[in-house]
Protein backbone atom coordinates (compact mmCIF):
# COMPACT_ATOMS: atom_id res chain seq x y z
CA UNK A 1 103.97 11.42 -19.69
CA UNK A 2 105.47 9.89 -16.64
CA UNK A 3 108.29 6.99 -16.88
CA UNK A 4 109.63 5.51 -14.50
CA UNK A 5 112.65 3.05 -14.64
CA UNK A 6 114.59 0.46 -12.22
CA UNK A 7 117.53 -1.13 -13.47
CA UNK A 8 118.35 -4.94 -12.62
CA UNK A 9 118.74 -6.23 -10.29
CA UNK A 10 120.41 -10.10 -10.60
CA UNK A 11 122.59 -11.41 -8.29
CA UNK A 12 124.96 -12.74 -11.09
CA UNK A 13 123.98 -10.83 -13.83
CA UNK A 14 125.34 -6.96 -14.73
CA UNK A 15 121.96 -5.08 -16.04
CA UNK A 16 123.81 -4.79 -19.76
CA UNK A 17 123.61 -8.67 -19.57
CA UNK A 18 119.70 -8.73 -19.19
CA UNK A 19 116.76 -7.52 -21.20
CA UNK A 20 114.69 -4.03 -21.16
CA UNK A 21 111.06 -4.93 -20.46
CA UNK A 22 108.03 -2.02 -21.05
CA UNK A 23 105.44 -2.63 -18.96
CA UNK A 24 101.62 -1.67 -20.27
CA UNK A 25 98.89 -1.87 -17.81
CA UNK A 26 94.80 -1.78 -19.21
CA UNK A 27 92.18 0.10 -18.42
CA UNK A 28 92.79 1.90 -20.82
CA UNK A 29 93.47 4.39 -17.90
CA UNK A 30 94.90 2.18 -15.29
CA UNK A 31 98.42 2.73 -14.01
CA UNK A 32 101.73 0.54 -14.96
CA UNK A 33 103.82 2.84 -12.50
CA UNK A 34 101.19 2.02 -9.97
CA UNK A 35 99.44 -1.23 -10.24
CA UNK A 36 102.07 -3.23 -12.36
CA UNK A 37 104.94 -2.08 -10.25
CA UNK A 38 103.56 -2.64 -6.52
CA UNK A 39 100.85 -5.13 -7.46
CA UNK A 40 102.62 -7.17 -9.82
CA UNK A 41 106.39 -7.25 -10.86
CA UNK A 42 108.21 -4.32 -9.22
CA UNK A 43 110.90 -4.69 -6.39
CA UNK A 44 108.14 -3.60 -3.72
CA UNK A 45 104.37 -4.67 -2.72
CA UNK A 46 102.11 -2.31 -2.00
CA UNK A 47 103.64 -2.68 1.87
CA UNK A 48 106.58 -1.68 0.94
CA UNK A 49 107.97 -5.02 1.35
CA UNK A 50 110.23 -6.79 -0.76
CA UNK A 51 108.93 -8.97 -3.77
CA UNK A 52 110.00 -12.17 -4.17
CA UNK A 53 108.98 -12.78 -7.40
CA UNK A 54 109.85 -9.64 -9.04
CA UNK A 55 110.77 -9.86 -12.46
CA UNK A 56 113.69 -7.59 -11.63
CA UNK A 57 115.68 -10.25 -11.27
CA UNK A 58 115.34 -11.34 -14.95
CA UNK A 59 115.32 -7.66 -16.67
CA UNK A 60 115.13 -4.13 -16.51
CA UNK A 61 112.05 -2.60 -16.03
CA UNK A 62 110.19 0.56 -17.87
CA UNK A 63 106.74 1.43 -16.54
CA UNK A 64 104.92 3.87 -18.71
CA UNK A 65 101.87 5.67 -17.41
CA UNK A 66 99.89 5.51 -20.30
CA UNK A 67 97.97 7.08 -22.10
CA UNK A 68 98.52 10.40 -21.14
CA UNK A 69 96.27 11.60 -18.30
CA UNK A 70 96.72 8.04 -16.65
CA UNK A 71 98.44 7.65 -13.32
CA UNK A 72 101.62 10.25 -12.96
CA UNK A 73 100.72 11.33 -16.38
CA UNK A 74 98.72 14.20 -16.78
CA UNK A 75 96.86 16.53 -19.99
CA UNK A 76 96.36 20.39 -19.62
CA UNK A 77 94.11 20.71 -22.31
CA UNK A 78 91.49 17.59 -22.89
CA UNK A 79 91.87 17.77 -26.22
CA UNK A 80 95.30 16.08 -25.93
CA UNK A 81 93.87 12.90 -24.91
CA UNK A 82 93.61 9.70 -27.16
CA UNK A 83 91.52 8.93 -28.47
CA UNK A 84 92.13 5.68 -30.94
CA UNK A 85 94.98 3.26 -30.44
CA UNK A 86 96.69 5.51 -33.09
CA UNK A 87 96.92 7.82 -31.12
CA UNK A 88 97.93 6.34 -28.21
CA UNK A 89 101.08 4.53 -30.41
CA UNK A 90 101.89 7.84 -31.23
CA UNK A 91 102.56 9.40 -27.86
CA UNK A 92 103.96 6.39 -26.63
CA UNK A 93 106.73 6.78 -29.40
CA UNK A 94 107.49 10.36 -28.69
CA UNK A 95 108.07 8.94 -25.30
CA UNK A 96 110.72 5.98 -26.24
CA UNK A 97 112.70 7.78 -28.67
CA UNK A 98 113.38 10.01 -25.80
CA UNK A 99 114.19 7.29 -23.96
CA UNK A 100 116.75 5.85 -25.61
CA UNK A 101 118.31 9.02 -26.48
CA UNK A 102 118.68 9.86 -23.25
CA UNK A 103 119.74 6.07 -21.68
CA UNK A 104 121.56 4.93 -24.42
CA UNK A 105 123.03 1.99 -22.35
CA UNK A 106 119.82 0.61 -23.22
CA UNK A 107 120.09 1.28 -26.86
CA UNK A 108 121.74 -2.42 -27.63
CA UNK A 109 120.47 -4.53 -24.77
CA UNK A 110 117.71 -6.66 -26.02
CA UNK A 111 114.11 -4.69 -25.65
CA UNK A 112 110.70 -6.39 -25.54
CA UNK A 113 107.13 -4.82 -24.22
CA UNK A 114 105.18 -7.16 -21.85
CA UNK A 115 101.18 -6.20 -21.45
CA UNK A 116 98.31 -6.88 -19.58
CA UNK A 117 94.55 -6.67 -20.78
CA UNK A 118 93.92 -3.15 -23.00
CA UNK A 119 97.59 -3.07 -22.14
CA UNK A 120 97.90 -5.86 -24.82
CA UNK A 121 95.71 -4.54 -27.64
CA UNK A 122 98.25 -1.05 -26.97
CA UNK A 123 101.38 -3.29 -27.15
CA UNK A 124 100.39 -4.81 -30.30
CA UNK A 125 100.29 -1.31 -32.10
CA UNK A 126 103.23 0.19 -30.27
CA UNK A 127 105.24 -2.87 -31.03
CA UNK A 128 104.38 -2.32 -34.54
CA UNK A 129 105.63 1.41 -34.60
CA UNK A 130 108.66 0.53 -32.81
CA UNK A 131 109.24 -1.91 -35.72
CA UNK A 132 109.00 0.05 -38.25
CA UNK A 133 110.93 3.34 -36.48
CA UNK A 134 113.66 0.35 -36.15
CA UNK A 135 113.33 -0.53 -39.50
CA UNK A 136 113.85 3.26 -40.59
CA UNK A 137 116.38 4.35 -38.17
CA UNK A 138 114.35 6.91 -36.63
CA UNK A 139 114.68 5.11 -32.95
CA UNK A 140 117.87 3.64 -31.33
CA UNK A 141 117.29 0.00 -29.36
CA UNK A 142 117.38 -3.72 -30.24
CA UNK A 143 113.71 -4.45 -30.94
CA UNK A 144 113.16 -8.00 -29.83
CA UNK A 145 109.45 -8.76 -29.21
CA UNK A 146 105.58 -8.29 -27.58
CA UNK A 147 103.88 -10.16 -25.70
CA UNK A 148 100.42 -10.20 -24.84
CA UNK A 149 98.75 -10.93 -21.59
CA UNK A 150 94.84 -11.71 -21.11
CA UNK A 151 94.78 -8.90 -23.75
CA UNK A 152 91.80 -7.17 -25.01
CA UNK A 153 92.86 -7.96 -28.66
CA UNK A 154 89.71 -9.02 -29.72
CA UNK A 155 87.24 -7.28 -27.24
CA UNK A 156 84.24 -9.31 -29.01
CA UNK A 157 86.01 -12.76 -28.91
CA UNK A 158 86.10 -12.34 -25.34
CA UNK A 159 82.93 -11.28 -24.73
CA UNK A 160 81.20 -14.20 -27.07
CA UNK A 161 83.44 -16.48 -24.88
CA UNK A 162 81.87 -15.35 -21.38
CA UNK A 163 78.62 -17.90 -21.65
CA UNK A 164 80.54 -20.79 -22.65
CA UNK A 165 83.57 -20.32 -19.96
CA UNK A 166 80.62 -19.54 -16.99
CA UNK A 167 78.75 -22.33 -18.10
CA UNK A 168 81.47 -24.95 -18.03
CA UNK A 169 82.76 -24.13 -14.94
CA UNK A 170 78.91 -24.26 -12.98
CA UNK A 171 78.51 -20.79 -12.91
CA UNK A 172 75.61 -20.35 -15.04
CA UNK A 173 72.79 -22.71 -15.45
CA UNK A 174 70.83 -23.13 -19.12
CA UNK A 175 68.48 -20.01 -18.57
CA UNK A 176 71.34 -18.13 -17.51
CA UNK A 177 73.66 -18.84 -20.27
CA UNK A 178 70.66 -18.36 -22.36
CA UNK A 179 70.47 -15.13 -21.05
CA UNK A 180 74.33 -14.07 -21.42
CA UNK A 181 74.19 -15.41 -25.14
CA UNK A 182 71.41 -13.20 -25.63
CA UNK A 183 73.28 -10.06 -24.55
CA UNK A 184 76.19 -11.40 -26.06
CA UNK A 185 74.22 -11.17 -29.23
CA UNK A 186 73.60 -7.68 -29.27
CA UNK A 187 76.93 -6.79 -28.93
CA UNK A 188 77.86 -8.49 -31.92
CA UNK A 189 74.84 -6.74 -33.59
CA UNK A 190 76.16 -3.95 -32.63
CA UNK A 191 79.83 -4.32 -33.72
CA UNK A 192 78.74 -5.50 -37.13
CA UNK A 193 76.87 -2.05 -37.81
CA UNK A 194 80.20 -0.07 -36.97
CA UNK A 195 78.17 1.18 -34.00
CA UNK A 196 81.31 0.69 -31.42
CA UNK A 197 80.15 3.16 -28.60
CA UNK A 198 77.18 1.09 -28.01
CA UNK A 199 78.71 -2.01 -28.11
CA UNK A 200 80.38 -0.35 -25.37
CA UNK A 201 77.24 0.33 -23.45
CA UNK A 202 75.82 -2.86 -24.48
CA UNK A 203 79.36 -4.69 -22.73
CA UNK A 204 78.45 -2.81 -19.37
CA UNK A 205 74.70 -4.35 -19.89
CA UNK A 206 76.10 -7.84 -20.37
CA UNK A 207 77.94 -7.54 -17.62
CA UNK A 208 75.22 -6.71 -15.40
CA UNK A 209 73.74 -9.58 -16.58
CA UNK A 210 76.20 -11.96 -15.95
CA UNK A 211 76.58 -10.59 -12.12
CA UNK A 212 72.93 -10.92 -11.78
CA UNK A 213 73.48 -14.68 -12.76
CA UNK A 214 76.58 -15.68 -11.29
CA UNK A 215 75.52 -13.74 -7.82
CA UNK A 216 78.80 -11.29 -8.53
CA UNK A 217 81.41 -13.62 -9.84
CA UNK A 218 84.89 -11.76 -9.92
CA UNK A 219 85.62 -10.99 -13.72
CA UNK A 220 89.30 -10.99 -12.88
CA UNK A 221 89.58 -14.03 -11.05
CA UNK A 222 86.31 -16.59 -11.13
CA UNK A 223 87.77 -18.11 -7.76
CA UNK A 224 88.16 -15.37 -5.52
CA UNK A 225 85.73 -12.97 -3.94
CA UNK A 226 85.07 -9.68 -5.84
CA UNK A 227 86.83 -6.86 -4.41
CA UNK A 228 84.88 -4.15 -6.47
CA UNK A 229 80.89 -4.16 -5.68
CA UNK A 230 81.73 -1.44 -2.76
CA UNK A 231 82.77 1.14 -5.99
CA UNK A 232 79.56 0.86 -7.94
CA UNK A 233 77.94 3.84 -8.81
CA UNK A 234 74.39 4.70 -7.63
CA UNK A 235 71.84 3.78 -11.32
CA UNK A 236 71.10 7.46 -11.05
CA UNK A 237 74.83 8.33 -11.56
CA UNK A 238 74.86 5.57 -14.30
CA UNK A 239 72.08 7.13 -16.29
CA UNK A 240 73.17 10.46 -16.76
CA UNK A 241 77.12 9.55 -17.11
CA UNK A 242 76.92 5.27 -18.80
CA UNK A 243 80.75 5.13 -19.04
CA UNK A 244 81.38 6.06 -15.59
CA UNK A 245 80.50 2.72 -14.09
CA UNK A 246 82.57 0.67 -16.71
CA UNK A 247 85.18 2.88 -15.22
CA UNK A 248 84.19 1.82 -11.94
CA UNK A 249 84.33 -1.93 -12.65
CA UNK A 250 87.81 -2.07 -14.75
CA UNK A 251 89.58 0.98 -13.66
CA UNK A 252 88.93 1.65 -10.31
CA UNK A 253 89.75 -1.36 -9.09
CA UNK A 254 93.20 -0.93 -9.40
CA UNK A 255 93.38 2.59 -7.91
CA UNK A 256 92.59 1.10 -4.48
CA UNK A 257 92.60 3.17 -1.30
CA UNK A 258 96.08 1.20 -0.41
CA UNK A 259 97.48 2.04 -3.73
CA UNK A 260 95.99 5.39 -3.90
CA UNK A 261 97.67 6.40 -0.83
CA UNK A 262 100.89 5.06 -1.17
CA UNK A 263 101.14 6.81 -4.80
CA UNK A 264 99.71 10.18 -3.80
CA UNK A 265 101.76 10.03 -0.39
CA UNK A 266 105.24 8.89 0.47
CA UNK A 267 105.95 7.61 -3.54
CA UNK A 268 105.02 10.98 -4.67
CA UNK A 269 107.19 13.05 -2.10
CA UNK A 270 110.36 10.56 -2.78
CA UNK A 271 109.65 11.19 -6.35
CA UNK A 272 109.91 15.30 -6.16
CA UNK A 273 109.12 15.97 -9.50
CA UNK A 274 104.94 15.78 -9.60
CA UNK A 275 103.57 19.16 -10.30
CA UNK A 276 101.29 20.50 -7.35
CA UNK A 277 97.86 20.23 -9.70
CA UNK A 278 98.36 16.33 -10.31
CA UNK A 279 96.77 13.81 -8.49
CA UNK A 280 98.18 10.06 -8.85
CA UNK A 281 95.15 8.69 -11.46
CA UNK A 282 93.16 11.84 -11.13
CA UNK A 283 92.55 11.87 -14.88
CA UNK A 284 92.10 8.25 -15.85
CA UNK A 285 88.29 8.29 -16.11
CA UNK A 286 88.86 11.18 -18.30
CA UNK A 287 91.15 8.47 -20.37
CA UNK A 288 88.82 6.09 -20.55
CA UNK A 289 85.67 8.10 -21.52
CA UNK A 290 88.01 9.31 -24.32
CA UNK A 291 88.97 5.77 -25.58
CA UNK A 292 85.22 4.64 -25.46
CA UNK A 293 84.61 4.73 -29.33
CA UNK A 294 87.61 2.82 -29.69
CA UNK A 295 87.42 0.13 -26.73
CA UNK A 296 85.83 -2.45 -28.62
CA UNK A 297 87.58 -2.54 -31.78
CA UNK A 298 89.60 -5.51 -32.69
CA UNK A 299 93.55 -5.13 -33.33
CA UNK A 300 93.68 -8.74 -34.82
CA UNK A 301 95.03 -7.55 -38.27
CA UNK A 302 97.92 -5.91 -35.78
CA UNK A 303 99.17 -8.82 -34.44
CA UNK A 304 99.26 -10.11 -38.32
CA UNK A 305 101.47 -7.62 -39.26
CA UNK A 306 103.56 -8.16 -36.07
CA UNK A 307 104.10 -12.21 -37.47
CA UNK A 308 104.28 -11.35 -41.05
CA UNK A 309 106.83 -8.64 -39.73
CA UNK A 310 108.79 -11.55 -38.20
CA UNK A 311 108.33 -9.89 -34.61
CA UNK A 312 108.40 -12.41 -32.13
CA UNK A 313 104.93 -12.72 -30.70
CA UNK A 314 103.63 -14.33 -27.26
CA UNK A 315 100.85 -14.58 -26.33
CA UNK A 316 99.60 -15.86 -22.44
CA UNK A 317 96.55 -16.03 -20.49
CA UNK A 318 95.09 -17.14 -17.15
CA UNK A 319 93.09 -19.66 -16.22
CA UNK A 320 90.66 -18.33 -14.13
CA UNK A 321 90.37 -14.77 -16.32
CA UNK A 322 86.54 -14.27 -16.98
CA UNK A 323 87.11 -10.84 -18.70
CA UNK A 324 89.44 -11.95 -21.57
CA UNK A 325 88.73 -16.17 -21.20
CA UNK A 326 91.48 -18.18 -22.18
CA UNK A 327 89.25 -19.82 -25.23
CA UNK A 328 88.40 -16.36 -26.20
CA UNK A 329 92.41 -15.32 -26.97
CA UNK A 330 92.16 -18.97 -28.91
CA UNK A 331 89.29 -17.65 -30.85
CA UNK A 332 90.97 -15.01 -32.57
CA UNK A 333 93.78 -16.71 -32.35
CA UNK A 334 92.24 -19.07 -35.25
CA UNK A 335 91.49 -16.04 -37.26
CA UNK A 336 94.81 -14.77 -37.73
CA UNK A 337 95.86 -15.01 -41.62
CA UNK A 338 99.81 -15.80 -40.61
CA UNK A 339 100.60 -18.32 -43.29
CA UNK A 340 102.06 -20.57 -40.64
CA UNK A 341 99.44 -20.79 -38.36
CA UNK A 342 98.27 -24.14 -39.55
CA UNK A 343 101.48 -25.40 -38.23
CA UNK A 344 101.28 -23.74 -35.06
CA UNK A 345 97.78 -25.31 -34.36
CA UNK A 346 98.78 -28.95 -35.42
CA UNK A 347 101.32 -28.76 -32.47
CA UNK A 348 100.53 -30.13 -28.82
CA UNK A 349 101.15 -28.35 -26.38
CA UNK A 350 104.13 -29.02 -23.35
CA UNK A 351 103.30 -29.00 -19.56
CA UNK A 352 105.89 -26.39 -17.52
CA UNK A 353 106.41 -26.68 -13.93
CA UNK A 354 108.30 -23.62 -12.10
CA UNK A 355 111.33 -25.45 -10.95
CA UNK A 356 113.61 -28.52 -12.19
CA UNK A 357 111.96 -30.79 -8.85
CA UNK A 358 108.37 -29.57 -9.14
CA UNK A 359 105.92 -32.01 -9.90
CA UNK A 360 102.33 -29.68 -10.11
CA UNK A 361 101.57 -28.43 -14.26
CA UNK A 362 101.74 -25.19 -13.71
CA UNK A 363 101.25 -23.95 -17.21
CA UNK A 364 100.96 -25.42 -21.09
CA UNK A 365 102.94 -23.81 -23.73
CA UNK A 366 103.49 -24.02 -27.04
CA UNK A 367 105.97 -22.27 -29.70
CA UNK A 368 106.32 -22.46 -33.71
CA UNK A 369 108.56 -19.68 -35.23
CA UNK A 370 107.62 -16.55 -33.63
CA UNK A 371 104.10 -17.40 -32.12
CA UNK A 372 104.24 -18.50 -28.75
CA UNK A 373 101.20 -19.33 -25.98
CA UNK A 374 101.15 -19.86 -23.01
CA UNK A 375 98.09 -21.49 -20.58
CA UNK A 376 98.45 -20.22 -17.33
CA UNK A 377 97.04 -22.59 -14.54
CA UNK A 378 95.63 -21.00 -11.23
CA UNK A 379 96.27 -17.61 -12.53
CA UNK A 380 93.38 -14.95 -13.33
CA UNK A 381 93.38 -11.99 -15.50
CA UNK A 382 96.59 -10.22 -13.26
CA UNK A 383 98.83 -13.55 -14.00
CA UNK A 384 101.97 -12.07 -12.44
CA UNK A 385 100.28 -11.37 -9.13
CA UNK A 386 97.84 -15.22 -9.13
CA UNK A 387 101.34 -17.05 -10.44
CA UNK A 388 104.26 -14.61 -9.35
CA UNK A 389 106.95 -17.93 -10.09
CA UNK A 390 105.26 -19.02 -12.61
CA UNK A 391 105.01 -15.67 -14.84
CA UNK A 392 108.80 -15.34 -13.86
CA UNK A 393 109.73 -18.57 -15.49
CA UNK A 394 107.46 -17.20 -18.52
CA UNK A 395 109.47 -13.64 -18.75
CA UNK A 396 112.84 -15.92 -18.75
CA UNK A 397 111.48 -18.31 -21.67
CA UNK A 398 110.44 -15.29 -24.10
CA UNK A 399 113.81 -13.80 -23.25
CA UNK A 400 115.70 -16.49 -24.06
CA UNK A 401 117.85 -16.72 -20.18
CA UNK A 402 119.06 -20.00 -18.74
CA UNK A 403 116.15 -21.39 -16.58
């Protein structure tokens, strides 16, 4: 498994004064070390070019290529990939105890994992482990939180969301959102029989639905054009492989040609170290064929035991996200047992702004104990990259740092 790790970089602030942040991208099968790092919150851009919003100035960054067989990361035998979120907390484990053996300036500077879409749902269960390995002394580092952005936590509450978020915002009309409740529907059928790998299927179906309806709305960002119709697989391909164009759509996207080329050229010659036989996200549909069973399982009773654990807990979406919809993450949200939840929900919500003199909302928020959300304005499902000052503010507030 391939890490990769910048240190930080504040004007005013030594490293050993900030936080450690692990990065988790989705997919499952998309690339942290690629995508998160020159898409969203490393130093660079895909250009090469420096970032101003890079959360480097706030922490120190860990991108994990995960799970194995995504990006840098690479399996011999395809029997070693995951295959449950298990499974994936597992490796991920073997990975930080190394870590912090081997940096132990890191072992006392305050450590929290930051996620994005399936990214979230893996968070949640590695945040858990790293809990308890705390908790039992089996892993050296200060433990201080997860948070969870436009996470596939509860794959279903999404999807039973999609209708309802079109429809509001004009993109569907009566007969259409007829026709996306319909679908919607069947996945819930579906889900209720334990029959998860055609939920899956059933997901890709709804989708094509809702494209048909919305003439190709962008799932990731409602507003802006969608990027990814030019990687959609021929219906013959689809037949005889169904998972491959859900890779297509939610993978592939974020293994651009840019990216692609950058990673696979000058990044991997700097780098040295990638064995001749790996390709930069050459195995990541391989990844997410092998996670299929387990893509649309909920990890709501997770993020229970992360509360009732005392972990600290945040939770923040975009706006304009149509894969995981903002109302969706509040769906679950409602479901969580936490005995303090009623309390949470009785509390309104506060406007944020990014600076002391702005006068545009940029975001809601609201905080009771360890449970913390935050509404993202004018951000999609990539809220770093839509709302790079805005997601910086956010990274400072869960940390605790001086705004």
């Amino acid at each position: 498994m391939f890490w990769w790790l910048y240190y930080a970089d504040s004007p005013t602030q030594n490293f050993t004064q900030l936080p450690l942040i692990l990065w988790l991208q989705g997919g499952p099968g998309a690339s942290g070390c690629g995508y998160g790092n020159f898409e969203e919150i490393g130093p660079l851009d895909a250009d090469l070019k420096a970032r101003k919003t890079t959360w480097l100035q706030a922490a120190s960054l860990l991108f994990v290529d995960n799970p194995v067989g995504t990006g840098y990361s690479y399996v011999n035998d395809s029997l070693a990939y995951a295959t449950d979120l298990s499974m994936v907390a597992s490796d991920m484990m073997v990975v930080l105890r190394e870590f912090f053996k081997s940096k132990v300036e890191f072992q006392t500077i305050p450590f929290y994992i930051f996620s994005e879409s399936y990214g979230g749902k893996m968070a949640a269960a590695i945040a858990l482990e790293v809990h308890k390995a705390v908790q039992a002394g089996t892993i050296k580092c200060n433990f201080h939180g997860v948070a969870l952005g436009d996470s596939w936590i509860s794959p279903l509450d999404s999807v039973l969301a999609w209708g309802p978020y079109l429809y509001s915002t004009s993109f569907l009309d009566d007969q259409g959102l007829k026709e996306v409740t319909t679908a919607a529907k069947k996945i819930l059928n579906a889900m209720n029989t334990g029959a998860f790998k055609l939920a899956t299927l059933l997901w890709d179906k709804a989708e094509d639905i809702i494209e048909k309806n919305t003439n190709g709305v962008n799932f990731y960002n409602i507003l802006t054009p969608d990027s990814t119709k030019d990687t959609a697989l021929s219906s013959a391909a689809t037949e005889t492989t169904p998972f491959l164009r859900l890779f297509q759509r939610h993978v592939k996207n974020q293994i651009n040609d840019k990216l692609s080329d950058l990673m696979n050229g000058p990044i991997r010659k700097k780098l040295k170290i990638i064995p001749d036989h790996v390709k930069w996200g050459g195995q990541s549909t391989g990844v997410f064929m092998n996670m299929a069973e387990d893509f649309m399982k909920n990890a709501i009773d997770i993020v229970d035991s992360l509360l009732e654990a005392n972990v600290n807990v945040t939770v923040y979406n975009g706006q304009l996200d149509l894969i995981v919809p903002t109302i969706g993450q509040e769906a679950w949200l409602r479901k969580l047992k936490w005995p303090k939840l009623k309390e949470f929900n009785a509390l309104k919500w506060q406007p944020l702004y990014t600076c002391p003199k702005c006068t545009e909302t940029a975001a809601f928020y609201k905080s009771y104990c360890n449970l913390s959300f935050f509404w993202i304005l004018k951000a999609g499902h990539m809220v770093p990259a839509d709302q790079g000052d805005m997601a910086l503010k956010m990274l400072r507030m869960v940390t605790q740092q001086k705004q």
